[in-house]
PDB file of N, CA and C in Angstrom:
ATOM      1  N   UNK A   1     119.682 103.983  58.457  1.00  0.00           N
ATOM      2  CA  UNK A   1     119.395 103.969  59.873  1.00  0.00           C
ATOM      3  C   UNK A   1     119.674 102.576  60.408  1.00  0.00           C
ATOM      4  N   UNK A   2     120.582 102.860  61.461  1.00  0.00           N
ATOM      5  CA  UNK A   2     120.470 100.889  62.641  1.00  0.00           C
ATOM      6  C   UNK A   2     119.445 100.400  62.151  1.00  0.00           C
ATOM      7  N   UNK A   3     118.987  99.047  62.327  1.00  0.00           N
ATOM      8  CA  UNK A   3     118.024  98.170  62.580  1.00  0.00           C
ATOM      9  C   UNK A   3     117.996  98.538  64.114  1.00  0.00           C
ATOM     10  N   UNK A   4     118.689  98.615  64.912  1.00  0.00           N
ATOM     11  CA  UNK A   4     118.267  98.555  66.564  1.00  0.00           C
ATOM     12  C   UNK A   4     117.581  99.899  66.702  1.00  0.00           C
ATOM     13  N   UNK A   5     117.553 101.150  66.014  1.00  0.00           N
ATOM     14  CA  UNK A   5     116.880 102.698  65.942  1.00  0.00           C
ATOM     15  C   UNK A   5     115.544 101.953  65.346  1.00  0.00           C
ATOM     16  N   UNK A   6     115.763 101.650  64.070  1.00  0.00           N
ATOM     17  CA  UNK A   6     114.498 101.030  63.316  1.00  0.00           C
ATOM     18  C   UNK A   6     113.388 100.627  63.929  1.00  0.00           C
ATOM     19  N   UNK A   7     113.733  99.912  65.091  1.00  0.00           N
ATOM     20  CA  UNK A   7     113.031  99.007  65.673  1.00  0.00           C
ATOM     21  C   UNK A   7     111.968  99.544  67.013  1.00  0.00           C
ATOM     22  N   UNK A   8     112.978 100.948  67.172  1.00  0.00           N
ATOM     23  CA  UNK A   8     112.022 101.708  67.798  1.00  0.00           C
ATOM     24  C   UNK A   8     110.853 102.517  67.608  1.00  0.00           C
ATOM     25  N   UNK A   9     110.802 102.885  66.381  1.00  0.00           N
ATOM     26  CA  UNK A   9     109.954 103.652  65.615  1.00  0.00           C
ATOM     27  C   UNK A   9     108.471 103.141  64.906  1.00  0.00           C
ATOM     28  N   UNK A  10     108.025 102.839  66.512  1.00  0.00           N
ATOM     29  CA  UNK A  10     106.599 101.569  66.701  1.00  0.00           C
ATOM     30  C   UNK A  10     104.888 102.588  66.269  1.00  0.00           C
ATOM     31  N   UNK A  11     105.112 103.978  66.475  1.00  0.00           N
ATOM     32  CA  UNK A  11     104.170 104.419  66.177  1.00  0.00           C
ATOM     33  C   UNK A  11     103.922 105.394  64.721  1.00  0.00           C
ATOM     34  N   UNK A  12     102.972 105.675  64.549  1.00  0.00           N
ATOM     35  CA  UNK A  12     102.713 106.446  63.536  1.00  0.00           C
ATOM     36  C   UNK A  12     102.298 107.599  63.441  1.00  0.00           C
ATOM     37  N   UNK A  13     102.802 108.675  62.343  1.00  0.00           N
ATOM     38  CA  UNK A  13     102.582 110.009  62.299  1.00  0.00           C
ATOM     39  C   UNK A  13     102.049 110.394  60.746  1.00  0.00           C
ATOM     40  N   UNK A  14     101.743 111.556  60.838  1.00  0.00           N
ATOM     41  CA  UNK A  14     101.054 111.875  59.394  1.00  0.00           C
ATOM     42  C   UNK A  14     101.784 113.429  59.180  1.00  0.00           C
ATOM     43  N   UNK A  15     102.590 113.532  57.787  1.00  0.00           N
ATOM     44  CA  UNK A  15     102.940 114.739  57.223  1.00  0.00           C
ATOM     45  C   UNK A  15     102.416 115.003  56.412  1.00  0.00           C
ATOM     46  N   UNK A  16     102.081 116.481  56.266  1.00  0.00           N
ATOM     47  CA  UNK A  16     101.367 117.528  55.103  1.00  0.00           C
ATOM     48  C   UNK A  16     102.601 118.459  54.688  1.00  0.00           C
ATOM     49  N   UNK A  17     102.894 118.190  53.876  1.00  0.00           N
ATOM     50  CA  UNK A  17     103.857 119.037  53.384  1.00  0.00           C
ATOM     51  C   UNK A  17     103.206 120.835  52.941  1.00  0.00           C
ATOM     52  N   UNK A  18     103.452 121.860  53.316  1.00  0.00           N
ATOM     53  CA  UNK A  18     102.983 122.730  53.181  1.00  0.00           C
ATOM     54  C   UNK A  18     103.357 123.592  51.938  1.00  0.00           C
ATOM     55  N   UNK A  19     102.019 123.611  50.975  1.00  0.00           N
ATOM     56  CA  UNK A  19     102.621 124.097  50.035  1.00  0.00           C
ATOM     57  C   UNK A  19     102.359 125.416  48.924  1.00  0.00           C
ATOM     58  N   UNK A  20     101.720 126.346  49.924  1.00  0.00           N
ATOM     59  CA  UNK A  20     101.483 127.372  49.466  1.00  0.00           C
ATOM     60  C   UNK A  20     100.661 128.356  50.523  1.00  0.00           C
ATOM     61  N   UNK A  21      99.881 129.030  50.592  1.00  0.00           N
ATOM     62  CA  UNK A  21      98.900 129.755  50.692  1.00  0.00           C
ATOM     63  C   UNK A  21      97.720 130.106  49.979  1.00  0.00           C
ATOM     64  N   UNK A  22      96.590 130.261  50.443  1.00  0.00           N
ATOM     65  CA  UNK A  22      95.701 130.252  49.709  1.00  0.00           C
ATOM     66  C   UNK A  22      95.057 131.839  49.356  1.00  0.00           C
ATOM     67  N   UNK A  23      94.213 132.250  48.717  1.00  0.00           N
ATOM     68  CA  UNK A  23      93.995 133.732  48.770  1.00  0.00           C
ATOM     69  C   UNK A  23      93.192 135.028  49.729  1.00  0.00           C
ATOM     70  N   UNK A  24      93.343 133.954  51.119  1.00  0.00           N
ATOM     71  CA  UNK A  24      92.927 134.426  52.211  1.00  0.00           C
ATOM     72  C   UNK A  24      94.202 134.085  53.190  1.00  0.00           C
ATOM     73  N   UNK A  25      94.959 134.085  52.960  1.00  0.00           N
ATOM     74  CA  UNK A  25      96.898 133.589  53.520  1.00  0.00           C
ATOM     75  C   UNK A  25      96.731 132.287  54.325  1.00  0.00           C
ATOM     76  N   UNK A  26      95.694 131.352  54.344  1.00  0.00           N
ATOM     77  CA  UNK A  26      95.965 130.441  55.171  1.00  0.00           C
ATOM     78  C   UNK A  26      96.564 129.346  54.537  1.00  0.00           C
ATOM     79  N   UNK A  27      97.559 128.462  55.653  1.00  0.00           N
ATOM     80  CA  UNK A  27      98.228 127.376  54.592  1.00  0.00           C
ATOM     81  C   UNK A  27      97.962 126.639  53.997  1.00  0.00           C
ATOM     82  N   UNK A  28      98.329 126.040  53.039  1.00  0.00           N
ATOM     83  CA  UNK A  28      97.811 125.061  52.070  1.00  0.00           C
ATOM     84  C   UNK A  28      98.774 123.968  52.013  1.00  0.00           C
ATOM     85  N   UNK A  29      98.189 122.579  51.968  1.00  0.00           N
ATOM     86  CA  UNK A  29      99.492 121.493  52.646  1.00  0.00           C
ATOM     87  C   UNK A  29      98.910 120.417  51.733  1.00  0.00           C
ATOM     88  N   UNK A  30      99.630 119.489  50.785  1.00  0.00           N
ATOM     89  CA  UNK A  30      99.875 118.214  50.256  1.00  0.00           C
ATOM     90  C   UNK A  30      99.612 117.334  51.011  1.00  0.00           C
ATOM     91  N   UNK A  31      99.542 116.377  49.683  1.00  0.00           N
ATOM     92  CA  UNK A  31      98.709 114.999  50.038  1.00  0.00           C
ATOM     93  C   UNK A  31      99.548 114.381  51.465  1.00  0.00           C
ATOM     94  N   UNK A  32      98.757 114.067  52.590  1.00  0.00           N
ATOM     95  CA  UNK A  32      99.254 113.648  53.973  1.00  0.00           C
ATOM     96  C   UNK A  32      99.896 112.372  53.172  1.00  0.00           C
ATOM     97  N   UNK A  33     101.177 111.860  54.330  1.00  0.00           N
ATOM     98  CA  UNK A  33     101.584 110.644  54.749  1.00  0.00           C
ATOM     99  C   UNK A  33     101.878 110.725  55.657  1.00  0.00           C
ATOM    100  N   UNK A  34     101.921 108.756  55.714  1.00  0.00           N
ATOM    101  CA  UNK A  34     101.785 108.347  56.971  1.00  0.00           C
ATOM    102  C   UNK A  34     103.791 107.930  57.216  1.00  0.00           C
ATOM    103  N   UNK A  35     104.375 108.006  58.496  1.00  0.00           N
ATOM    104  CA  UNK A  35     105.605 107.787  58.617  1.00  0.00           C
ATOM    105  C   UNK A  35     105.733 107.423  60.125  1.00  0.00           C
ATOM    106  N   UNK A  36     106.703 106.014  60.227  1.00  0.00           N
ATOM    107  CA  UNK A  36     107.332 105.521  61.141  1.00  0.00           C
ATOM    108  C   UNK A  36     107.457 106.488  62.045  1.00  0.00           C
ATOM    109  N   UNK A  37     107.525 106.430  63.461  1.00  0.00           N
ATOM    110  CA  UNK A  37     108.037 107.697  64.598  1.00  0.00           C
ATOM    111  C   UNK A  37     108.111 106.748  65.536  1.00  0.00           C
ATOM    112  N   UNK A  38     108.549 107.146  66.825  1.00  0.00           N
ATOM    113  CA  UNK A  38     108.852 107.301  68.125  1.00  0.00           C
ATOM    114  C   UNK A  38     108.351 108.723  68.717  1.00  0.00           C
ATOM    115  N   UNK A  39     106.890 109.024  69.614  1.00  0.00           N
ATOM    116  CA  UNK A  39     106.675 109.960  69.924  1.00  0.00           C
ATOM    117  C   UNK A  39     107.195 110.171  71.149  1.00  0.00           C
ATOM    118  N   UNK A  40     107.648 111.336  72.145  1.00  0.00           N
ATOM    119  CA  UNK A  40     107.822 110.871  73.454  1.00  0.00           C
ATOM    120  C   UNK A  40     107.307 112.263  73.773  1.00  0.00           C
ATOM    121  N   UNK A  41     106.311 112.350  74.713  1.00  0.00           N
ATOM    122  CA  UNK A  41     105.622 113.275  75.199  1.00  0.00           C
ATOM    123  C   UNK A  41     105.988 113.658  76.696  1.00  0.00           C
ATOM    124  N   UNK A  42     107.078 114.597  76.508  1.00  0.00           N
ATOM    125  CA  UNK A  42     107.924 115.304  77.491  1.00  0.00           C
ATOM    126  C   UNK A  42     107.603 116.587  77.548  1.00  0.00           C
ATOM    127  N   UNK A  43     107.646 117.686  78.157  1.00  0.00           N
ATOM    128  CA  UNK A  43     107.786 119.123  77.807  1.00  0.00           C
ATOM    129  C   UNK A  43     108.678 119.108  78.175  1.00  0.00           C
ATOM    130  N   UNK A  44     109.988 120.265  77.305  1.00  0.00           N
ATOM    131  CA  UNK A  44     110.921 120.509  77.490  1.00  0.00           C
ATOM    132  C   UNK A  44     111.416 121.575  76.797  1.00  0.00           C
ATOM    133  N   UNK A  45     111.988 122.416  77.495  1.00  0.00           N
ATOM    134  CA  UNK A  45     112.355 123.665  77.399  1.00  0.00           C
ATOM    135  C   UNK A  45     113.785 123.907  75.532  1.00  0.00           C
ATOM    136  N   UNK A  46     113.485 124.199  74.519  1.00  0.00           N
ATOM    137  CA  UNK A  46     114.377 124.492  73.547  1.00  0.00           C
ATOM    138  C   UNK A  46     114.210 125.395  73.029  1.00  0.00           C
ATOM    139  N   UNK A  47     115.574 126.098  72.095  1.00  0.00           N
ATOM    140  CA  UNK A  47     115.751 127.159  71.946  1.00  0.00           C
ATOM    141  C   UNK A  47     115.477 127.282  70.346  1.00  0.00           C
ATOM    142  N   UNK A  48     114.480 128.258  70.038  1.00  0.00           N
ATOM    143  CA  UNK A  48     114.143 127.465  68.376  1.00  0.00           C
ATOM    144  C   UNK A  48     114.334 129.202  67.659  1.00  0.00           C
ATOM    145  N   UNK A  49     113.899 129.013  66.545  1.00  0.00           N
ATOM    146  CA  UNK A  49     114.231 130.230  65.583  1.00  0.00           C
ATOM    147  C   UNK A  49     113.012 130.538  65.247  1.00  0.00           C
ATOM    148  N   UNK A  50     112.253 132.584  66.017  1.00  0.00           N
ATOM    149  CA  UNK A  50     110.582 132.572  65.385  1.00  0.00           C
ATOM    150  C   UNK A  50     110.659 133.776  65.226  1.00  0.00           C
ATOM    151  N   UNK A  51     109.652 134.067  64.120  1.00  0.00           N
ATOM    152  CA  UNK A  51     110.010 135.198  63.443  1.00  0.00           C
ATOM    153  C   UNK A  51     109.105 136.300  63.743  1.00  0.00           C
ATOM    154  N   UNK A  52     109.601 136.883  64.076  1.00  0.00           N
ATOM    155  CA  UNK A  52     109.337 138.358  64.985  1.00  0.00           C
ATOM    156  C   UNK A  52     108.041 139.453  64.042  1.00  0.00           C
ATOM    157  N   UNK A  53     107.704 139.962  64.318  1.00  0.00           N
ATOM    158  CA  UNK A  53     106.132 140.915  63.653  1.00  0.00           C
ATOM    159  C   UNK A  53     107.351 142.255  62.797  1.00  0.00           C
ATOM    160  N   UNK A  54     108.646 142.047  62.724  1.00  0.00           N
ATOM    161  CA  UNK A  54     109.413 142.800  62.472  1.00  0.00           C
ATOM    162  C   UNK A  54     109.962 142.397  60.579  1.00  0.00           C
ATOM    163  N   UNK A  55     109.430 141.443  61.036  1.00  0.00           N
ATOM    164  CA  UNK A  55     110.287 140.510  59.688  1.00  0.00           C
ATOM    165  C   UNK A  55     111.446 139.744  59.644  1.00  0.00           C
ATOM    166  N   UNK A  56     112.127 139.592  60.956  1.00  0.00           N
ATOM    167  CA  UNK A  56     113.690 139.181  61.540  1.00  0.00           C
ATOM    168  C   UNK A  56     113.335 138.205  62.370  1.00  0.00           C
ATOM    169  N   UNK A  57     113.747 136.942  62.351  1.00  0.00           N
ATOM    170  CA  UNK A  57     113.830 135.774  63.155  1.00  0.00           C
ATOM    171  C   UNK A  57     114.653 136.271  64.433  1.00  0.00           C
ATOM    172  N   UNK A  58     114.388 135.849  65.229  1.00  0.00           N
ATOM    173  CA  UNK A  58     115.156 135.703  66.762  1.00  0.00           C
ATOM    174  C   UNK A  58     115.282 134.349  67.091  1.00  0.00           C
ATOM    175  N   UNK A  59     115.593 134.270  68.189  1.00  0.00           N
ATOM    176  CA  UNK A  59     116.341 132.782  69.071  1.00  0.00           C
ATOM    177  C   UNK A  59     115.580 132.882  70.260  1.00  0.00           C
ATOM    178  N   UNK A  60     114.470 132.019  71.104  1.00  0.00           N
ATOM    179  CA  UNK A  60     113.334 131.989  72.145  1.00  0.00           C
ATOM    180  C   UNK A  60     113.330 131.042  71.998  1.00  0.00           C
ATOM    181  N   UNK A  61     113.202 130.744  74.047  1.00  0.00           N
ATOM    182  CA  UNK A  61     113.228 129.648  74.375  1.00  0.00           C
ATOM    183  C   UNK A  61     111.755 129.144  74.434  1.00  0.00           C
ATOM    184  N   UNK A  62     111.349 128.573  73.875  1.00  0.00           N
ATOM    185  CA  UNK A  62     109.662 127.639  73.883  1.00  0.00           C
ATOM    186  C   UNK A  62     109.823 126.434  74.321  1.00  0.00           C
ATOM    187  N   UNK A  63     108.477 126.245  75.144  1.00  0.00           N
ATOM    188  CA  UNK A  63     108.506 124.818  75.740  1.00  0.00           C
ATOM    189  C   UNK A  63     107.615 123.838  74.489  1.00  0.00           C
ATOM    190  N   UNK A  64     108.778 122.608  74.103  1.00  0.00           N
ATOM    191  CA  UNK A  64     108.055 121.545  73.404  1.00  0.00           C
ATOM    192  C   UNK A  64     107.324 120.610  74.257  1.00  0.00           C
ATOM    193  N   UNK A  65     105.975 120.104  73.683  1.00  0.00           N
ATOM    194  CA  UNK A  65     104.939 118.928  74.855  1.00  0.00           C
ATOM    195  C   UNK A  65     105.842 118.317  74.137  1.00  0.00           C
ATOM    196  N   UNK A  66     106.003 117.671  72.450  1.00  0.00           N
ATOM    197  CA  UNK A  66     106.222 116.288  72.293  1.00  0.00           C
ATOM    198  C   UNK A  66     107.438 116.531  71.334  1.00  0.00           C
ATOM    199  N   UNK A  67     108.857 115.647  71.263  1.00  0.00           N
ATOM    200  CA  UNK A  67     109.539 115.184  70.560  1.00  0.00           C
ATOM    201  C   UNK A  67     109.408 113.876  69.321  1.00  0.00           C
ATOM    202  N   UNK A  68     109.315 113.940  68.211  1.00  0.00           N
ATOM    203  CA  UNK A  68     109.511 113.279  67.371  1.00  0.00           C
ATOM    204  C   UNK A  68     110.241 112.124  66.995  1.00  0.00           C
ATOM    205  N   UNK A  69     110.665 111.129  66.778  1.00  0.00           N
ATOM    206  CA  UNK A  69     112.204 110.976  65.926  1.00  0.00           C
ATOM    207  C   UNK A  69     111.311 110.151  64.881  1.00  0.00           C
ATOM    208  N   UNK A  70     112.200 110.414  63.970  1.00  0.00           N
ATOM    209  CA  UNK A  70     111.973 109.662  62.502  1.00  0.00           C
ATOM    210  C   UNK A  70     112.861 109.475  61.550  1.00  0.00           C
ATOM    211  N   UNK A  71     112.669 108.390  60.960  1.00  0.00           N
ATOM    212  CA  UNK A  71     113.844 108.116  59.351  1.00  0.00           C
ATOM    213  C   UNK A  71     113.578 109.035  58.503  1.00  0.00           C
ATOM    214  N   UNK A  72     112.561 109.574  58.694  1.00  0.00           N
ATOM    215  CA  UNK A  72     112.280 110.581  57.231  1.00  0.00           C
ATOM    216  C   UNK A  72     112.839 111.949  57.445  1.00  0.00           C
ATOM    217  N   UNK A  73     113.738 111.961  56.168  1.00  0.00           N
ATOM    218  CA  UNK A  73     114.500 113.472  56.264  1.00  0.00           C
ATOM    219  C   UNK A  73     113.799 114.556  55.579  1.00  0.00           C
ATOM    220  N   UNK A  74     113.627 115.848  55.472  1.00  0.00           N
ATOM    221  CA  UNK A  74     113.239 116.826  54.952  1.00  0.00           C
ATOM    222  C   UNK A  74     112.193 117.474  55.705  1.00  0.00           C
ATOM    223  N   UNK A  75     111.942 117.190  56.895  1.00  0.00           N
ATOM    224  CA  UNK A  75     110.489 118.092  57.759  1.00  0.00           C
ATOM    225  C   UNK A  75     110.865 119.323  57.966  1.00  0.00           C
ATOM    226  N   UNK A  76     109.720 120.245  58.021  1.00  0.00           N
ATOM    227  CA  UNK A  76     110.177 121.854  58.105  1.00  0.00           C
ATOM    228  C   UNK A  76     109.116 122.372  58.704  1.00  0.00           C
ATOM    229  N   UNK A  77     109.742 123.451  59.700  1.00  0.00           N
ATOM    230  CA  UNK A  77     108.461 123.620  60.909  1.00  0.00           C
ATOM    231  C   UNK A  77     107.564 124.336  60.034  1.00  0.00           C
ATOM    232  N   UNK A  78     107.134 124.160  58.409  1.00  0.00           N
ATOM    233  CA  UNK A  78     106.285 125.088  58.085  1.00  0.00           C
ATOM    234  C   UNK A  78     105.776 123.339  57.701  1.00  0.00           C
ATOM    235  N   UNK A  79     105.525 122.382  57.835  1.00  0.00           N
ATOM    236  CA  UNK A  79     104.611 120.906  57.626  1.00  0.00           C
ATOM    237  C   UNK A  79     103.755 120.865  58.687  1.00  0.00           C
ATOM    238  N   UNK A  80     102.454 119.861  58.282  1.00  0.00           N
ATOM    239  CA  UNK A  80     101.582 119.911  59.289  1.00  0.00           C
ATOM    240  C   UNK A  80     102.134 118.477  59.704  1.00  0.00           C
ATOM    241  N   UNK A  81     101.516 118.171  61.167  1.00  0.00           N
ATOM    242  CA  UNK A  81     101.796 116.574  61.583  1.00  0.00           C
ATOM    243  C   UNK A  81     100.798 116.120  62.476  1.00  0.00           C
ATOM    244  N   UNK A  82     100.405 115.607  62.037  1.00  0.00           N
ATOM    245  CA  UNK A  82      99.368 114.456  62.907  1.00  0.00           C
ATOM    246  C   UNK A  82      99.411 114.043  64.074  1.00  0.00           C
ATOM    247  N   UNK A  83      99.678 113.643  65.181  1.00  0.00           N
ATOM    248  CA  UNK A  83     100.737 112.992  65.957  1.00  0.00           C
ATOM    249  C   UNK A  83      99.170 111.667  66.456  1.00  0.00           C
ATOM    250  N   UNK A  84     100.129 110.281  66.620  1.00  0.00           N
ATOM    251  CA  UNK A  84      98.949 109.425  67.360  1.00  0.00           C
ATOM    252  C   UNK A  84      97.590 109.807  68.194  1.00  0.00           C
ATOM    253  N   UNK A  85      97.848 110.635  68.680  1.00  0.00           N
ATOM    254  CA  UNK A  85      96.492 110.761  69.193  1.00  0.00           C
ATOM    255  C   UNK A  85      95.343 111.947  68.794  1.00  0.00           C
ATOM    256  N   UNK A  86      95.688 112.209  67.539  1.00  0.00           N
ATOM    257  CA  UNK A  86      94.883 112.915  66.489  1.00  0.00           C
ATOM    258  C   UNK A  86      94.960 114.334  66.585  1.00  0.00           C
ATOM    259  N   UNK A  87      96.144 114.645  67.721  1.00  0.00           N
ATOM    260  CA  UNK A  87      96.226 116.026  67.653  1.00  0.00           C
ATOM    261  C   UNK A  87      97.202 116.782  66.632  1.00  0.00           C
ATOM    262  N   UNK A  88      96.791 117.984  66.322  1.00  0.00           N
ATOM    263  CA  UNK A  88      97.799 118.543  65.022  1.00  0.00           C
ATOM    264  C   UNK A  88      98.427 119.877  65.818  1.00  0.00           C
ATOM    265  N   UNK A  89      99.598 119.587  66.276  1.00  0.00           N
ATOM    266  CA  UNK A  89     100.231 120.674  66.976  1.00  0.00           C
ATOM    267  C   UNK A  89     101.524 121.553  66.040  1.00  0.00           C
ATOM    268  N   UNK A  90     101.585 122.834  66.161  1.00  0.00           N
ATOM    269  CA  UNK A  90     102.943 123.450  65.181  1.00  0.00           C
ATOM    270  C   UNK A  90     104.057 122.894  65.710  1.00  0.00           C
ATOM    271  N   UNK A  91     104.624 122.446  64.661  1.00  0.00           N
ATOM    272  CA  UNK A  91     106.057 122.192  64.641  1.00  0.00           C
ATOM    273  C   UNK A  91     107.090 123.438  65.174  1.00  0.00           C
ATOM    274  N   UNK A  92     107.776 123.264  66.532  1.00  0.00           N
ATOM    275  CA  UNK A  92     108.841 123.984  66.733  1.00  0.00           C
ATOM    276  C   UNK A  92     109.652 124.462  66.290  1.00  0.00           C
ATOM    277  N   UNK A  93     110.543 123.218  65.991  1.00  0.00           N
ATOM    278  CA  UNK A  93     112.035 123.178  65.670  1.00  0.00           C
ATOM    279  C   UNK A  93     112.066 121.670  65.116  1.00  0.00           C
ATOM    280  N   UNK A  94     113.228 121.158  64.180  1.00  0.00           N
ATOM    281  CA  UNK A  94     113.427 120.388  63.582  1.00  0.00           C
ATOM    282  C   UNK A  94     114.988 119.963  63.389  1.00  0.00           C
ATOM    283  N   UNK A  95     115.175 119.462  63.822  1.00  0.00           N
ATOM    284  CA  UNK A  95     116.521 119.145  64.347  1.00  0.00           C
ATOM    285  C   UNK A  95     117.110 117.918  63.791  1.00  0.00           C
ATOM    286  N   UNK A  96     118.334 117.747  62.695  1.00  0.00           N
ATOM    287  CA  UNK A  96     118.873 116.518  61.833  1.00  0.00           C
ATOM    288  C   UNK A  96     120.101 116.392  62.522  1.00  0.00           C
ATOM    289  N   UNK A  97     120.379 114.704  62.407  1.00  0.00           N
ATOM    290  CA  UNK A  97     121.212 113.935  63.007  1.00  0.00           C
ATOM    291  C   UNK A  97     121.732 113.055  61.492  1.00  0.00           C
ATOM    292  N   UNK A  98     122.960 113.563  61.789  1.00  0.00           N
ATOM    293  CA  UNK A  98     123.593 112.350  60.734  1.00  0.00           C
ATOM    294  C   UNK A  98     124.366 110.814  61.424  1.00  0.00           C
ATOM    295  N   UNK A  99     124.345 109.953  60.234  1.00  0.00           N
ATOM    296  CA  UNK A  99     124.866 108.477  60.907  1.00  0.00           C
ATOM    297  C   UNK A  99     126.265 108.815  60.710  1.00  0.00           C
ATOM    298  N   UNK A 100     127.221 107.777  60.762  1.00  0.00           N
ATOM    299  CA  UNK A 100     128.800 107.866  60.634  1.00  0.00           C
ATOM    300  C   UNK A 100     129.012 108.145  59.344  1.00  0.00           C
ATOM    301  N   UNK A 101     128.490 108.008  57.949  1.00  0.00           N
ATOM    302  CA  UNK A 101     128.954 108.248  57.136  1.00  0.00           C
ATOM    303  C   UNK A 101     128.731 110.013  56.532  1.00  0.00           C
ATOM    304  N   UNK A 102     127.811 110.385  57.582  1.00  0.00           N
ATOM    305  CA  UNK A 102     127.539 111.902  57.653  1.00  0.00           C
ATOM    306  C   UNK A 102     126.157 112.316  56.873  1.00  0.00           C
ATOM    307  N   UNK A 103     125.528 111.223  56.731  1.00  0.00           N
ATOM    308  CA  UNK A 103     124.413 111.249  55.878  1.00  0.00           C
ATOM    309  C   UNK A 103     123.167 111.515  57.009  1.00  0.00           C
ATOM    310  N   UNK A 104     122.197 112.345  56.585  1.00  0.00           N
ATOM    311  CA  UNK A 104     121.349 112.547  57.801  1.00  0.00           C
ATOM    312  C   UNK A 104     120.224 111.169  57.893  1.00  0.00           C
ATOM    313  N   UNK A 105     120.319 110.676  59.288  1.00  0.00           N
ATOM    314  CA  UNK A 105     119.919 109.564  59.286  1.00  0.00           C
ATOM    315  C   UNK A 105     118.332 109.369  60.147  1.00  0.00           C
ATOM    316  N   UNK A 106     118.379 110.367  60.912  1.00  0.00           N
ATOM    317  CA  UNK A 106     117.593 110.538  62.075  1.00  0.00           C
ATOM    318  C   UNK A 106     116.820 112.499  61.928  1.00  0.00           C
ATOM    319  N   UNK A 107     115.754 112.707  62.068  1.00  0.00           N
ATOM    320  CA  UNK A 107     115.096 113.981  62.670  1.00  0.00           C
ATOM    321  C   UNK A 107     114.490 114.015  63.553  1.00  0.00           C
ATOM    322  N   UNK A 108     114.885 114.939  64.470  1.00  0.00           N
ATOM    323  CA  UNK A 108     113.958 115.395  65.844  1.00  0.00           C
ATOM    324  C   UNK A 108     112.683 116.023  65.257  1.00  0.00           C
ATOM    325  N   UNK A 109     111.560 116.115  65.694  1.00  0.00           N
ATOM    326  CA  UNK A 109     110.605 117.106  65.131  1.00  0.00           C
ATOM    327  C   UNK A 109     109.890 117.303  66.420  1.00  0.00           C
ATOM    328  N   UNK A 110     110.171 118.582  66.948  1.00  0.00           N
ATOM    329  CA  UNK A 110     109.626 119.347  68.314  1.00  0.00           C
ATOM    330  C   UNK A 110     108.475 119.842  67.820  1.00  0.00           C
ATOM    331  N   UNK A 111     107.452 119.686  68.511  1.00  0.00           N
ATOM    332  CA  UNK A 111     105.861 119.850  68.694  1.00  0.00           C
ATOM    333  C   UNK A 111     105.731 120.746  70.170  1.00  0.00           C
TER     334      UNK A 111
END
């Protein structure tokens, strides 16, 4: 990642990696960390992938309150996240950006 991106990424977030279910189906999520972000608390209208009472994902447009960005690659709207002001909202959509050498450098993470 730039140093000039780097430099933006002034606040802090917390991931739970989600990693099972428990024997009442609720999720079960790994040891939290803490990770660099840039929160920006916009609502804004995106088009994400949710999975229907059918068993088949569709394409619906949901409004995100907050956008993400972060150096850390691998988030998946099935992780929990913290966001600065102690709220734990579902992850939308998750959206990777690669740098010039095509390596993913940057993630959106819609809340």
């Amino acid at each position: 990642m730039k140093r000039s991106l780097r430099m933006l990424l002034k606040q802090t977030v917390t991931r739970e990696p989600r990693t099972g279910m428990d024997e009442f189906t609720t999720p079960t999520y790994g040891s939290a960390v803490e990770h660099r972000a840039r929160v920006v608390y916009k609502p804004t209208i995106i088009r994400a992938s949710v999975a229907s009472s059918a068993g088949q994902d569709s394409v619906r447009e949901v409004v995100s309150s907050a956008m993400v960005t972060t150096d850390v690659v691998g988030w998946t709207v099935t992780d929990r996240i913290t966001l600065p002001d102690g709220t734990q909202p579902v992850i939308i959509d998750v959206r990777k950006f690669p740098d010039e050498t095509g390596r993913i450098a940057v993630e959106k993470v819609f809340v």
